[in-house]
Protein backbone atom coordinates (compact mmCIF):
# COMPACT_ATOMS: atom_id res chain seq x y z
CA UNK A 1 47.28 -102.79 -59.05
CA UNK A 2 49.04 -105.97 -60.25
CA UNK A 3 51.70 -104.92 -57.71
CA UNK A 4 49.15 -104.38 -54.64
CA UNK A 5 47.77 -108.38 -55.08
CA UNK A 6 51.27 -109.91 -55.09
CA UNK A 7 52.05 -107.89 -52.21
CA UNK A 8 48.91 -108.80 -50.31
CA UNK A 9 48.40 -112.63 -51.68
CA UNK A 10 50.93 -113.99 -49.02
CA UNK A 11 49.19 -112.35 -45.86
CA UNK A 12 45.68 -112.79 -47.20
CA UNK A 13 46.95 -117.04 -47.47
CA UNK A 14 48.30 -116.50 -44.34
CA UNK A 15 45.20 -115.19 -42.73
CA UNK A 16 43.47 -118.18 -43.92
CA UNK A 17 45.98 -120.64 -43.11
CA UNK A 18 46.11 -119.05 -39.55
CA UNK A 19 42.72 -119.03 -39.43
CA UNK A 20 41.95 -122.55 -40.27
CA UNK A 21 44.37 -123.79 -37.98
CA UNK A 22 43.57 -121.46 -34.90
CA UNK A 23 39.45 -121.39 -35.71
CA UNK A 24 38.92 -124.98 -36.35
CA UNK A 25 41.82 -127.83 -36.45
CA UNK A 26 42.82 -126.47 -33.12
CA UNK A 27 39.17 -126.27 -31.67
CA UNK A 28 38.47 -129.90 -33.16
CA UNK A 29 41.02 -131.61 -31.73
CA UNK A 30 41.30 -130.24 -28.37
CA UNK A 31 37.28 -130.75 -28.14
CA UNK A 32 38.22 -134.95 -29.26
CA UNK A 33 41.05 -135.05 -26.84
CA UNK A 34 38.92 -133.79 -23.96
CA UNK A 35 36.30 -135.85 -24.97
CA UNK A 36 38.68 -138.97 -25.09
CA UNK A 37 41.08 -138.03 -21.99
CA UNK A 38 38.41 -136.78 -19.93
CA UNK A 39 34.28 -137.73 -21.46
CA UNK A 40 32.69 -136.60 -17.51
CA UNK A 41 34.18 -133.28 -17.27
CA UNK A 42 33.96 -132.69 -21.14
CA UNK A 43 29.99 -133.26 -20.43
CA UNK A 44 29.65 -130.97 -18.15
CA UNK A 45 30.24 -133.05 -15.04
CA UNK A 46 26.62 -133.30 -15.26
CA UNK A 47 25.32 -135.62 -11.93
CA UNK A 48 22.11 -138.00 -12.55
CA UNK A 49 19.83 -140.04 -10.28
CA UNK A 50 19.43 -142.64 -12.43
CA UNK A 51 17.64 -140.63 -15.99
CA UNK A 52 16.60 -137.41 -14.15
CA UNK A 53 19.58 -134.73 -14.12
CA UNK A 54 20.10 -133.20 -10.88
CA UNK A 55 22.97 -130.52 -11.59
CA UNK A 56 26.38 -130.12 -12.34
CA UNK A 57 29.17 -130.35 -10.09
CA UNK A 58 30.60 -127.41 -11.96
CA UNK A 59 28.12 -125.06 -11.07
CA UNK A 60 26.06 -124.06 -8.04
CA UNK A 61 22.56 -124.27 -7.34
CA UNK A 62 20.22 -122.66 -4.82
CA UNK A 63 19.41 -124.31 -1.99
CA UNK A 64 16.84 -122.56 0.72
CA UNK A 65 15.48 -125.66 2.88
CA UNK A 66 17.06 -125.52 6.53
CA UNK A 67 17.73 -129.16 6.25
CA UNK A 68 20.29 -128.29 3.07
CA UNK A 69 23.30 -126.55 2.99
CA UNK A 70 23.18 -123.52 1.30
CA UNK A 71 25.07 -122.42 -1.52
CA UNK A 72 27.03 -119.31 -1.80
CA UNK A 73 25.48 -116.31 -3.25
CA UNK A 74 25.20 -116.02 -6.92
CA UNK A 75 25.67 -112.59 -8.59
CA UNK A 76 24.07 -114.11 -12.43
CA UNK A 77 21.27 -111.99 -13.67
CA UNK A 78 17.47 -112.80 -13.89
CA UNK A 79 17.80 -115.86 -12.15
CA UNK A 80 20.23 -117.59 -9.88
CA UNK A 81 23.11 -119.51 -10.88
CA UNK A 82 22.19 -119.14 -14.61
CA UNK A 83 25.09 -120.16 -16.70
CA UNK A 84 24.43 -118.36 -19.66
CA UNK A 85 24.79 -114.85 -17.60
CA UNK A 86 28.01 -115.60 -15.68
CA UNK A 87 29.84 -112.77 -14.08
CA UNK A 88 30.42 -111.00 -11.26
CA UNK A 89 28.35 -108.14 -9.96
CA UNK A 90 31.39 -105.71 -10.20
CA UNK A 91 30.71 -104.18 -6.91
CA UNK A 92 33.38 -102.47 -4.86
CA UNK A 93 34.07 -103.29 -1.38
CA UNK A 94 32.09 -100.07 -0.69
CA UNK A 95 29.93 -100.29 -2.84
CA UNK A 96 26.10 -99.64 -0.79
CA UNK A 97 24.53 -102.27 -2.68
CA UNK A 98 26.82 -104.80 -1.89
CA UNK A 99 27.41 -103.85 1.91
CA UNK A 100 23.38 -103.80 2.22
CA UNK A 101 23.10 -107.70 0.61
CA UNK A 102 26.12 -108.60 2.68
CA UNK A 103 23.95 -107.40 5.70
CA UNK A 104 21.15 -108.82 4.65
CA UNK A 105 22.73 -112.63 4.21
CA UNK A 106 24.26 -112.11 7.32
CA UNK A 107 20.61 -111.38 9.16
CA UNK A 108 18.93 -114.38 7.36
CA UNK A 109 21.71 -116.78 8.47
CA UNK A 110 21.50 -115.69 11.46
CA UNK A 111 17.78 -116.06 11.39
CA UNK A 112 17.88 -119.13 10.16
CA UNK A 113 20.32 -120.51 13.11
CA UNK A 114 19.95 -118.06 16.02
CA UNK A 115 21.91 -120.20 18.60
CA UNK A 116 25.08 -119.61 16.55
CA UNK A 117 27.23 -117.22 17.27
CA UNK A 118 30.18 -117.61 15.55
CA UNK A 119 31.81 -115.29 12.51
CA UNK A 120 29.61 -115.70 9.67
CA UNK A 121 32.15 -117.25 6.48
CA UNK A 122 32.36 -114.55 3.72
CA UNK A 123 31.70 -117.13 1.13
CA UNK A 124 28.48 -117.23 2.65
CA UNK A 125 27.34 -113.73 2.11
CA UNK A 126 29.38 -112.93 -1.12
CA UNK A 127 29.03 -114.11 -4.56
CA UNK A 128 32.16 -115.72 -6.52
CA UNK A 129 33.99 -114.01 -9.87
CA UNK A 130 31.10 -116.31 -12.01
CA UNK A 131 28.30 -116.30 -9.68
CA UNK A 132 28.26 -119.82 -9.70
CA UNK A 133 30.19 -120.93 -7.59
CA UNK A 134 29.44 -124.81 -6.97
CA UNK A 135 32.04 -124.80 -4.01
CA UNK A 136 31.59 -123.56 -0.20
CA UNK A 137 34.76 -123.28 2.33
CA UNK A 138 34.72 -125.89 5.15
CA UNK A 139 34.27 -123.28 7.40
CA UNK A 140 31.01 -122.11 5.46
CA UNK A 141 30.16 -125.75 5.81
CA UNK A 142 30.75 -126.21 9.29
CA UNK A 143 28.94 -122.80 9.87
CA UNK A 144 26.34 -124.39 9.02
CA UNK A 145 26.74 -128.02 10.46
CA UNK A 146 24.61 -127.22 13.58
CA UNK A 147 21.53 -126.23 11.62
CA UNK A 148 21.39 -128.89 9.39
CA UNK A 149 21.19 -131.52 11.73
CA UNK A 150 18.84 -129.95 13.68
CA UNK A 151 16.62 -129.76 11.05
CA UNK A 152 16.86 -132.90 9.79
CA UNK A 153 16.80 -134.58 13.05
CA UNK A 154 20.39 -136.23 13.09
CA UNK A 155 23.47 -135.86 15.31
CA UNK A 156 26.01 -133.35 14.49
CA UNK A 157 28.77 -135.86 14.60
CA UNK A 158 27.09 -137.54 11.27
CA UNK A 159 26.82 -134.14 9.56
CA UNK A 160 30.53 -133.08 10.52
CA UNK A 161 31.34 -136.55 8.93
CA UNK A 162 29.47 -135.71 5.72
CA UNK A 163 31.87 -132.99 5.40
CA UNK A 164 34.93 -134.38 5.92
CA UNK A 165 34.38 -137.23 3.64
CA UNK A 166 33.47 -134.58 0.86
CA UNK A 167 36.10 -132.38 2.37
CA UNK A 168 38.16 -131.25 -1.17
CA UNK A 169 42.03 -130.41 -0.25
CA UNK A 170 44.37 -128.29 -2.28
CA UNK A 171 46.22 -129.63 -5.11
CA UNK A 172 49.41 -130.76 -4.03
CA UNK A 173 48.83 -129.09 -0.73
CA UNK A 174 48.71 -125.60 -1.38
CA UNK A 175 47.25 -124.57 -4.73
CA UNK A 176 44.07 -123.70 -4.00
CA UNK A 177 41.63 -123.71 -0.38
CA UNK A 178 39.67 -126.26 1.15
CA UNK A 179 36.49 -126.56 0.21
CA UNK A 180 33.20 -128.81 -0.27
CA UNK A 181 30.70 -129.37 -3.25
CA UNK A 182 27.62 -128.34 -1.73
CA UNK A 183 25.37 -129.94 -4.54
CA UNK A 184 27.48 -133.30 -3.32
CA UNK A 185 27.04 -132.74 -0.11
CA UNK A 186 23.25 -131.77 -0.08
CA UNK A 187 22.99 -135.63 -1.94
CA UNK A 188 24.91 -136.90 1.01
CA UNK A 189 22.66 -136.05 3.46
CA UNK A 190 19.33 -136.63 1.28
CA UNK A 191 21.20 -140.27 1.40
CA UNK A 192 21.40 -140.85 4.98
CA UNK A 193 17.54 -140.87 5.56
């Protein structure tokens, strides 16, 4: 028995040293550094008008008014974009399900902006990986460009120049796709009344 102890004594203090370092001096300081290096994003990259919260850039929100852009689909359970249920919806490419919602995001865009003809995005009618998703291609964007200022009663050129300006490039030029903040870009245009 004696034996069995010695034998186990270094892996047990090993476990715990491991442990200690891995489970909380690791955690601890990477949480400070963050916190120091970068406080915004370490929040949450929560945005504000003035004490109310109004979202985080990090995550998407629904958005249903005409006069708004609208978000790409999210795939979280019980309620849109809920953080706490992140994931995908794990549907195949032939999956029914999936096909049918595709259709039926296609048919309410459409709706929502018969004059336009043009291919519908696929960001537009599928969720992300998370299902929240807080970015939409510029092509999603522009997709929508027309109906937005119609609603809202402004000239197209002003709405295609909210876009570029929030326009987000890939880093370094080709890691990662264009793309636009709809949450940003739905505070744009509340802005410009």
């Amino acid at each position: 028995m004696n034996a069995a102890l010695h034998a186990l004594r270094p892996a047990l203090s090993l476990f715990l040293l491991l442990s200690a370092l891995t489970g909380l001096a690791y955690p601890l300081l990477v949480t400070a550094l963050a916190q120091t290096l970068f406080p915004e994003r370490a929040a949450g990259s929560l945005i504000r008008d003035g004490e109310q919260l109004t979202g985080s850039a990090l995550i998407g929100q629904p958005f249903s008014s005409p006069g708004h852009f609208w978000s790409r689909p999210s795939a979280t359970a019980t309620q849109p974009y809920n953080g706490a249920a992140s994931g995908g919806s794990n549907l195949g490419a032939n999956n029914r399900v999936l096909v049918d919602a595709a259709a039926q995001r296609i048919a309410a865009l459409r709706a929502a902006d018969p004059d336009n003809r043009a291919p519908v995005p696929v960001d537009l009618v599928t969720a992300s990986a998370s299902g929240l998703d807080p970015d939409i291609s510029l092509a999603a964007a522009r997709y929508q460009a027309a109906r937005v200022a119609r609603a809202r009663g402004v000239a197209p050129a002003a709405v295609e120049a909210l876009i570029e300006r929030h326009a987000r490039h890939p880093w370094l030029g080709f890691v990662g796709e264009p793309r636009v903040n709809v949450l940003a870009l739905n505070r744009a245009l509340d802005a410009l009344r």
